[in-house]
PDB file of N, CA and C in Angstrom:
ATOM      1  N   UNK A   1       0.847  -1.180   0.000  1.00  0.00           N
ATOM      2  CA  UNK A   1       0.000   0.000   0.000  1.00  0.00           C
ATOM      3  C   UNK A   1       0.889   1.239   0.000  1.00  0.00           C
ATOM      4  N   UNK A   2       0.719   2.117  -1.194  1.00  0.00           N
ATOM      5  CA  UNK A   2       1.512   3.527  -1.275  1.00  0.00           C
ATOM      6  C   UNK A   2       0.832   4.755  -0.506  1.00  0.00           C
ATOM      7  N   UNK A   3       0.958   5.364   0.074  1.00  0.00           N
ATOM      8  CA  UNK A   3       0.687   6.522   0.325  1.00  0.00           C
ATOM      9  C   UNK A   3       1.266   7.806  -0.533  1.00  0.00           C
ATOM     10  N   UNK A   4       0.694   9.232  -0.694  1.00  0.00           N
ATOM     11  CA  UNK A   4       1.128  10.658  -0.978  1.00  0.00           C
ATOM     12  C   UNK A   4       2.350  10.398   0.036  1.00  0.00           C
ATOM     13  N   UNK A   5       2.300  10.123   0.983  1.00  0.00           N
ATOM     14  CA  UNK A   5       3.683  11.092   1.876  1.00  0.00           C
ATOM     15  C   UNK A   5       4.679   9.889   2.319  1.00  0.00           C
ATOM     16  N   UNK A   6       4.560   8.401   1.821  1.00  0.00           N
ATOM     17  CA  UNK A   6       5.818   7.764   1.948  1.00  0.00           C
ATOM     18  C   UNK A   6       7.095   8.170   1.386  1.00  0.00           C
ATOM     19  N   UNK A   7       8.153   8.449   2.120  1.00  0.00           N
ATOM     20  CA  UNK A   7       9.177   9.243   1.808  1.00  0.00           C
ATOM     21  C   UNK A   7      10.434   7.854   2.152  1.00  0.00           C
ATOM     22  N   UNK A   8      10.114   6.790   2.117  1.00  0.00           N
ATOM     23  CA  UNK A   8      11.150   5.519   2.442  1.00  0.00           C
ATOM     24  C   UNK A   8      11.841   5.245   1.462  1.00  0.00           C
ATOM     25  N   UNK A   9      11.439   5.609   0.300  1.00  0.00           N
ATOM     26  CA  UNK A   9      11.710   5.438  -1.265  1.00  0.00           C
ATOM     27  C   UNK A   9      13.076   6.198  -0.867  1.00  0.00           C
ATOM     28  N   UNK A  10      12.680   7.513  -0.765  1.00  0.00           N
ATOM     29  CA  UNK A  10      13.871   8.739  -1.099  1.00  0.00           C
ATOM     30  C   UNK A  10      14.929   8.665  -0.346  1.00  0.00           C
ATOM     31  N   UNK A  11      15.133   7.726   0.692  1.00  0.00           N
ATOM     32  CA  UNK A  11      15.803   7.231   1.980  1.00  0.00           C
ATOM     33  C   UNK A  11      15.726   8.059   3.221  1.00  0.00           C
ATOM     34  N   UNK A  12      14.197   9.307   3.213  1.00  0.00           N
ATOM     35  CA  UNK A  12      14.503  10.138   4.420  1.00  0.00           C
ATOM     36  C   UNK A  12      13.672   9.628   5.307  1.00  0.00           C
ATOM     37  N   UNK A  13      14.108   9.622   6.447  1.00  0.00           N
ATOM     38  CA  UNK A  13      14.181   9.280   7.981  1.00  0.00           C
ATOM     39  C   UNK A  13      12.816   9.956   8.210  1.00  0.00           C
ATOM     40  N   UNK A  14      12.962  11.375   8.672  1.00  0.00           N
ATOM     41  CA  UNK A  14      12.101  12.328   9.113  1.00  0.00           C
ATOM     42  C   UNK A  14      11.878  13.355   8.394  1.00  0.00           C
ATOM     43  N   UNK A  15      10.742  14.086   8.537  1.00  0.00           N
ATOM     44  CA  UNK A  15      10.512  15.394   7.798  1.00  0.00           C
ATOM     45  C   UNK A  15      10.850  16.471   8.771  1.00  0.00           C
ATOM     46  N   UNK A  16      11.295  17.569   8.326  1.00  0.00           N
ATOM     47  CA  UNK A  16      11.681  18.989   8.667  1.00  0.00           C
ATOM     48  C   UNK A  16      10.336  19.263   9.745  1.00  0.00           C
ATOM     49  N   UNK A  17      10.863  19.534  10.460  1.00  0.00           N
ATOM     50  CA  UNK A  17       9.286  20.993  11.492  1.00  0.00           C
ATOM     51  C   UNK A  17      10.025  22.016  11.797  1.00  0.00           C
ATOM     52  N   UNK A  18       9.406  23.209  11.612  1.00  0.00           N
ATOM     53  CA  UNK A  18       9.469  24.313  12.068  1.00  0.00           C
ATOM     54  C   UNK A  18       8.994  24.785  13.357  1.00  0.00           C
ATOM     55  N   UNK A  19      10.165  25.003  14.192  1.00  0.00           N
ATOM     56  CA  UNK A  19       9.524  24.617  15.560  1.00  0.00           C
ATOM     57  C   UNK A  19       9.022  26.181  16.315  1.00  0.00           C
ATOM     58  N   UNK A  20       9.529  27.278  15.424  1.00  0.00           N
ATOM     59  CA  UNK A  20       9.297  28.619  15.825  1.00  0.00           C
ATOM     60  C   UNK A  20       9.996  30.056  14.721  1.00  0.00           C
ATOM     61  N   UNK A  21       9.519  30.689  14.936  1.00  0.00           N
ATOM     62  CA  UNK A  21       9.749  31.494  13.844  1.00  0.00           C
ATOM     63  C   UNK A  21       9.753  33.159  14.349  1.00  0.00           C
ATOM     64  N   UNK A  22      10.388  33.400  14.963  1.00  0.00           N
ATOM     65  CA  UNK A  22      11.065  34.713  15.554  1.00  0.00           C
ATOM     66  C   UNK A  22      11.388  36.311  14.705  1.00  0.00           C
ATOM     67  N   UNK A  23      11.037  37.522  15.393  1.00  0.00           N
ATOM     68  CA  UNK A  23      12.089  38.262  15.200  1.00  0.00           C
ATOM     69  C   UNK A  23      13.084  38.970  15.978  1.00  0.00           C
ATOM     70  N   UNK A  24      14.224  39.624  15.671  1.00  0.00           N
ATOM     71  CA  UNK A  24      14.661  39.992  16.458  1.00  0.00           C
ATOM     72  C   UNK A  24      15.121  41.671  16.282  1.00  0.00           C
ATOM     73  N   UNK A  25      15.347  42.463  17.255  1.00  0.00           N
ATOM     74  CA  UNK A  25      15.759  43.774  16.755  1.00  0.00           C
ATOM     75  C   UNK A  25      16.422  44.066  17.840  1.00  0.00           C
ATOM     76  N   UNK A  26      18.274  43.673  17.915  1.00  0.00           N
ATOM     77  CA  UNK A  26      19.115  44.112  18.233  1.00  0.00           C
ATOM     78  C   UNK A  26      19.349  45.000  18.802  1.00  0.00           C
ATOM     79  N   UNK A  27      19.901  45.537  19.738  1.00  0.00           N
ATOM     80  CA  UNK A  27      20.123  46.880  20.090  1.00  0.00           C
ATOM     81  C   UNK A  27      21.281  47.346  19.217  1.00  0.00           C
ATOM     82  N   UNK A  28      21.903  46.472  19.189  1.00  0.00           N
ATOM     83  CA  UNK A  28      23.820  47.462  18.162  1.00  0.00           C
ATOM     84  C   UNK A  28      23.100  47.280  16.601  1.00  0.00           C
ATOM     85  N   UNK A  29      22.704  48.438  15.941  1.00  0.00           N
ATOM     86  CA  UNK A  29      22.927  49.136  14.689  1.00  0.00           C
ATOM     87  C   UNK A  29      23.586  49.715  14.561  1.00  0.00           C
ATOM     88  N   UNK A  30      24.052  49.718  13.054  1.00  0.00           N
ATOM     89  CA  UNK A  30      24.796  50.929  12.295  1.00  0.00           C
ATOM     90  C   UNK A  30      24.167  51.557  11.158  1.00  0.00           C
ATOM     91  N   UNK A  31      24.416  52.524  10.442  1.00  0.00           N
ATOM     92  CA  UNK A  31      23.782  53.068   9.303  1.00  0.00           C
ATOM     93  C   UNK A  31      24.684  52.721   8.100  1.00  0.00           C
ATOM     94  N   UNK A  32      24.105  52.163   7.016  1.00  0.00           N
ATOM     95  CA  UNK A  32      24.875  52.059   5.930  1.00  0.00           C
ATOM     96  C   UNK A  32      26.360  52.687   5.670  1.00  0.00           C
ATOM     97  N   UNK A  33      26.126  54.414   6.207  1.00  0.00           N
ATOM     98  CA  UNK A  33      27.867  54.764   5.810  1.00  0.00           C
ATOM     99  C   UNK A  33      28.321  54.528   6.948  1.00  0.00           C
ATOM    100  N   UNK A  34      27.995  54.244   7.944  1.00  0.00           N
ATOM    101  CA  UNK A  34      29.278  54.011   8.970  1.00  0.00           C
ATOM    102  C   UNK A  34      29.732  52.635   9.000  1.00  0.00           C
ATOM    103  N   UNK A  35      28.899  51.844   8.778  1.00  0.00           N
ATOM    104  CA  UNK A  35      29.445  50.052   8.638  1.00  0.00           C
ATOM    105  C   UNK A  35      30.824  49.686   8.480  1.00  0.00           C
ATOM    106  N   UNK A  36      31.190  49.877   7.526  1.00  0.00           N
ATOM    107  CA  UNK A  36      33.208  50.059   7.103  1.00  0.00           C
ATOM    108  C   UNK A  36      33.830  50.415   7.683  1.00  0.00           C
ATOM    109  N   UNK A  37      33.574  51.792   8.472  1.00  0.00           N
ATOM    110  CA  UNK A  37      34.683  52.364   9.446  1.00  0.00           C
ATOM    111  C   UNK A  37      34.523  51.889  10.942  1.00  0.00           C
ATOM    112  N   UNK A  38      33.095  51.282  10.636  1.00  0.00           N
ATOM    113  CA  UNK A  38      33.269  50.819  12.157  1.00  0.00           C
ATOM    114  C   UNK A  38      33.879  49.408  12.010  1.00  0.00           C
ATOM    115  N   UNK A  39      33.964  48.665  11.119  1.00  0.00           N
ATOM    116  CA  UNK A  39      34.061  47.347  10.983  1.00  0.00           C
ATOM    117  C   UNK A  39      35.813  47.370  10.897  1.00  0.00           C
ATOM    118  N   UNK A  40      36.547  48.240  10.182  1.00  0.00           N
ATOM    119  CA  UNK A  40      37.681  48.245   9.595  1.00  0.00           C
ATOM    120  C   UNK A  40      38.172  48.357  10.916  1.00  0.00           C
ATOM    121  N   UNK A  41      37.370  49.621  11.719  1.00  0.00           N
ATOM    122  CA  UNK A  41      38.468  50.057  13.314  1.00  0.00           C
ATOM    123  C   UNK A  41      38.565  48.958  14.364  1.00  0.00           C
ATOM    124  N   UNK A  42      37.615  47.807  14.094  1.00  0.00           N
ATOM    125  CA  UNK A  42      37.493  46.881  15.233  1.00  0.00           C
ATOM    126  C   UNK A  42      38.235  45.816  14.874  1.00  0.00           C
ATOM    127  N   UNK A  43      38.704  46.016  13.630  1.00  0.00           N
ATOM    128  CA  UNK A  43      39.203  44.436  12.896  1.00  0.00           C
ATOM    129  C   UNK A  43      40.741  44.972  12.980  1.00  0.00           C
ATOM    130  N   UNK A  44      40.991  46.337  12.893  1.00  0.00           N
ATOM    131  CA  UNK A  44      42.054  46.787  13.225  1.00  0.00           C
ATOM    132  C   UNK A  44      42.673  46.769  12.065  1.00  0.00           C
ATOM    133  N   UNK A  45      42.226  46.492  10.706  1.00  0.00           N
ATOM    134  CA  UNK A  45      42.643  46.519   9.682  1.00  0.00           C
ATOM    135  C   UNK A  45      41.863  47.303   8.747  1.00  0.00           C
ATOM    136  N   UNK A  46      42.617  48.803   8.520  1.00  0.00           N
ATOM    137  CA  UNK A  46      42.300  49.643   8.677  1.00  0.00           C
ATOM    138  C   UNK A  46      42.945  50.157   6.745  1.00  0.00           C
ATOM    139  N   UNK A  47      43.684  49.027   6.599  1.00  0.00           N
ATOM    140  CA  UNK A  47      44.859  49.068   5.176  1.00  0.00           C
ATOM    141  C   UNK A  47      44.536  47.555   5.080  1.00  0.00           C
ATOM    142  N   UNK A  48      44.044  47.383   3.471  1.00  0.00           N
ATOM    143  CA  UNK A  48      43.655  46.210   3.087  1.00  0.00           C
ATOM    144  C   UNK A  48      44.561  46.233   1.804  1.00  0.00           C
ATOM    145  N   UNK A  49      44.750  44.700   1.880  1.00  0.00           N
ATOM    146  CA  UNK A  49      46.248  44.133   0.971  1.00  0.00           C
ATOM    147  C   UNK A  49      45.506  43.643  -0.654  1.00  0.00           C
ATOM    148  N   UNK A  50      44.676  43.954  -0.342  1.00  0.00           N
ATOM    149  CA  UNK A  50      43.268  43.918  -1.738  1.00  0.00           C
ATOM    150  C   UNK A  50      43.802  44.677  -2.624  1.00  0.00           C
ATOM    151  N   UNK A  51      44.148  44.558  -4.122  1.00  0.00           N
ATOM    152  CA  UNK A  51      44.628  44.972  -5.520  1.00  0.00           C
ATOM    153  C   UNK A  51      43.489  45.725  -6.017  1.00  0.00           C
ATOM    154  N   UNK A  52      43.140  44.468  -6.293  1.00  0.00           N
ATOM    155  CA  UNK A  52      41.996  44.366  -7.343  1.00  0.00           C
ATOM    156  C   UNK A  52      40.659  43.954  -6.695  1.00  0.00           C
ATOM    157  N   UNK A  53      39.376  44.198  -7.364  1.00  0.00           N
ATOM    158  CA  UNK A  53      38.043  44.059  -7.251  1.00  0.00           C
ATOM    159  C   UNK A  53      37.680  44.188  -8.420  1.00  0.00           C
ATOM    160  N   UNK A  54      37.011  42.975  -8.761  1.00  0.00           N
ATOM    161  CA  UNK A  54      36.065  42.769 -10.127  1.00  0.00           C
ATOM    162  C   UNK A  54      34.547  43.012  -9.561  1.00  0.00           C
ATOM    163  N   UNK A  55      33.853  43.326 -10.474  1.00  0.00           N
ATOM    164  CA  UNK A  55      32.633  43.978 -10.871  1.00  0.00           C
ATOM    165  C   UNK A  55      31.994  43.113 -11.875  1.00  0.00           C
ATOM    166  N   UNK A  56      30.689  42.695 -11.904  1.00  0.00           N
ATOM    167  CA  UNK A  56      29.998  42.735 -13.087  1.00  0.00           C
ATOM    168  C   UNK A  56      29.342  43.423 -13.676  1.00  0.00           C
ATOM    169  N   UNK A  57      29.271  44.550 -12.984  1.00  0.00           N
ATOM    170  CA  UNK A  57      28.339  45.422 -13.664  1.00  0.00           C
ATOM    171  C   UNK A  57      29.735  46.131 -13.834  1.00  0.00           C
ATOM    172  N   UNK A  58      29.268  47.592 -15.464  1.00  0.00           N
ATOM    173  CA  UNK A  58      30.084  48.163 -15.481  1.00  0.00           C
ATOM    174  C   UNK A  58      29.257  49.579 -15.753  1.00  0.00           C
ATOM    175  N   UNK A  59      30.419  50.930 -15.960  1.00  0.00           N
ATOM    176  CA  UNK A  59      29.470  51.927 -16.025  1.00  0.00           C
ATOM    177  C   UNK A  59      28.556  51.965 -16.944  1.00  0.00           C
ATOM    178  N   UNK A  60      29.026  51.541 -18.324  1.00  0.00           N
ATOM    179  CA  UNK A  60      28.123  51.461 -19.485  1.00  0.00           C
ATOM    180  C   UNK A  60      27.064  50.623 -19.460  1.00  0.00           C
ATOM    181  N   UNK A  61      27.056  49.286 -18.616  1.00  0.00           N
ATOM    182  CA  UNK A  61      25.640  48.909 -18.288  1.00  0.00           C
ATOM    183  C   UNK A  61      24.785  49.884 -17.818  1.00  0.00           C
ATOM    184  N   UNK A  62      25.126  50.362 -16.496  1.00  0.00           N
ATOM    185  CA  UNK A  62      24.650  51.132 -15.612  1.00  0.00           C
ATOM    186  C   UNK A  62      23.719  52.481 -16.621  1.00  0.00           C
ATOM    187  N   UNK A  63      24.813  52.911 -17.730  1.00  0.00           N
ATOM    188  CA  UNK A  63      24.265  53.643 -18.435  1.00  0.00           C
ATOM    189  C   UNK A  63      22.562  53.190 -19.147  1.00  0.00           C
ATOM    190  N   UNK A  64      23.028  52.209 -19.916  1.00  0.00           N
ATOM    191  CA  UNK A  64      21.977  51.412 -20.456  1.00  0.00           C
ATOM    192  C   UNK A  64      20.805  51.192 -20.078  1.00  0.00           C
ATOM    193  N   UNK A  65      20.686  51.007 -18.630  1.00  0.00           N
ATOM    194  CA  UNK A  65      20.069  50.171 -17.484  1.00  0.00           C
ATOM    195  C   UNK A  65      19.591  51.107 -16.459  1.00  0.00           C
ATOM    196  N   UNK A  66      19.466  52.297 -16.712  1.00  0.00           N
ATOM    197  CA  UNK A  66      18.891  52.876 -15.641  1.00  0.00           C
ATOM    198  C   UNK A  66      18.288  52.692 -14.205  1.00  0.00           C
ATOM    199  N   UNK A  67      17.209  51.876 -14.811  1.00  0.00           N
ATOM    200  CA  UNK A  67      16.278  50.837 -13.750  1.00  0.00           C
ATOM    201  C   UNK A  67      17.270  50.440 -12.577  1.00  0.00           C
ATOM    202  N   UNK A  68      18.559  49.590 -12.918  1.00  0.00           N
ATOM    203  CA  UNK A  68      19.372  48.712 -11.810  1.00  0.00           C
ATOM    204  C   UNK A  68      19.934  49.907 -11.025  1.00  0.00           C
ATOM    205  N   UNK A  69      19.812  50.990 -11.406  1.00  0.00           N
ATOM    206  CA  UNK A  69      20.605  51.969  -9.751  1.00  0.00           C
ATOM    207  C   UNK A  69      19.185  52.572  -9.317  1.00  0.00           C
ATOM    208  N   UNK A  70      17.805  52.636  -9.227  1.00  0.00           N
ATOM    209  CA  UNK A  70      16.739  52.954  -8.587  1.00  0.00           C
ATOM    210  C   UNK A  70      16.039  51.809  -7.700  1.00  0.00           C
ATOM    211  N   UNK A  71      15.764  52.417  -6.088  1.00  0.00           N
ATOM    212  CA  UNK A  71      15.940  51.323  -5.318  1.00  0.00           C
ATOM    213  C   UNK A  71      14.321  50.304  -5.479  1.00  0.00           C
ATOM    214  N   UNK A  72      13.774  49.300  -5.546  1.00  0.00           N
ATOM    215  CA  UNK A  72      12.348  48.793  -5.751  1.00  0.00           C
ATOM    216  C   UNK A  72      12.442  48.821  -7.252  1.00  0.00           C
ATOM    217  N   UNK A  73      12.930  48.735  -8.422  1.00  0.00           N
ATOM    218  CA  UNK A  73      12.830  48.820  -9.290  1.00  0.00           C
ATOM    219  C   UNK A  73      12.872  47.465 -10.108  1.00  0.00           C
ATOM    220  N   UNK A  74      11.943  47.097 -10.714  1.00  0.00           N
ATOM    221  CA  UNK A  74      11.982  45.880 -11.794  1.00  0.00           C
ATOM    222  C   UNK A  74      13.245  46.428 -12.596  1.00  0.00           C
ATOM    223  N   UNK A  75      14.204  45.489 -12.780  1.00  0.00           N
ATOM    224  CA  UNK A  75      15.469  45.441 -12.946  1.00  0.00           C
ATOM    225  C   UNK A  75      15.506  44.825 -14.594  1.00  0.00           C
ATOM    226  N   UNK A  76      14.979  44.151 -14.986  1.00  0.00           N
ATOM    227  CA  UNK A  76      14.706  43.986 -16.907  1.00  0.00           C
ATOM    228  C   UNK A  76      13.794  44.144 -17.767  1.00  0.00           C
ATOM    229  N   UNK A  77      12.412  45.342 -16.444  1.00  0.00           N
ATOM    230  CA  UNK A  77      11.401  44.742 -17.328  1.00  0.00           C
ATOM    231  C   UNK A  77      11.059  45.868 -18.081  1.00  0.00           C
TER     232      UNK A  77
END
């Protein structure tokens, strides 16, 4: 006899439960521009040995693409 929810086939044991579902709101925030300087001063690395940084986007997309630098924005459509 098969059942919808025999899962012995697939070899799993048990199914997932979600036992609670929380939020939380921190007391330590930062604001977007301070994040880096606070992060850099605590890490104490303050001079990063970093060259290079690749990008996929470039300015001439950006040009093209208006949409992708406006924030909520359908991004191809």
């Amino acid at each position: 006899m098969t059942t919808e929810n025999n899962l012995e086939g697939c070899g799993v044991e048990k199914l997932a439960t979600i036992l609670a579902i929380g939020i939380t709101n921190t007391p330590n925030y930062f604001y977007q521009a301070d994040h880096l300087d606070f992060y850099f001063r605590v890490t104490k690395s303050e001079k990063s040995a970093i060259k290079k940084r690749y990008m996929h986007l470039s300015e001439a997309m950006l040009k093209e693409n208006p949409c992708l630098t406006i924030y909520k924005a359908p991004s191809f459509d």
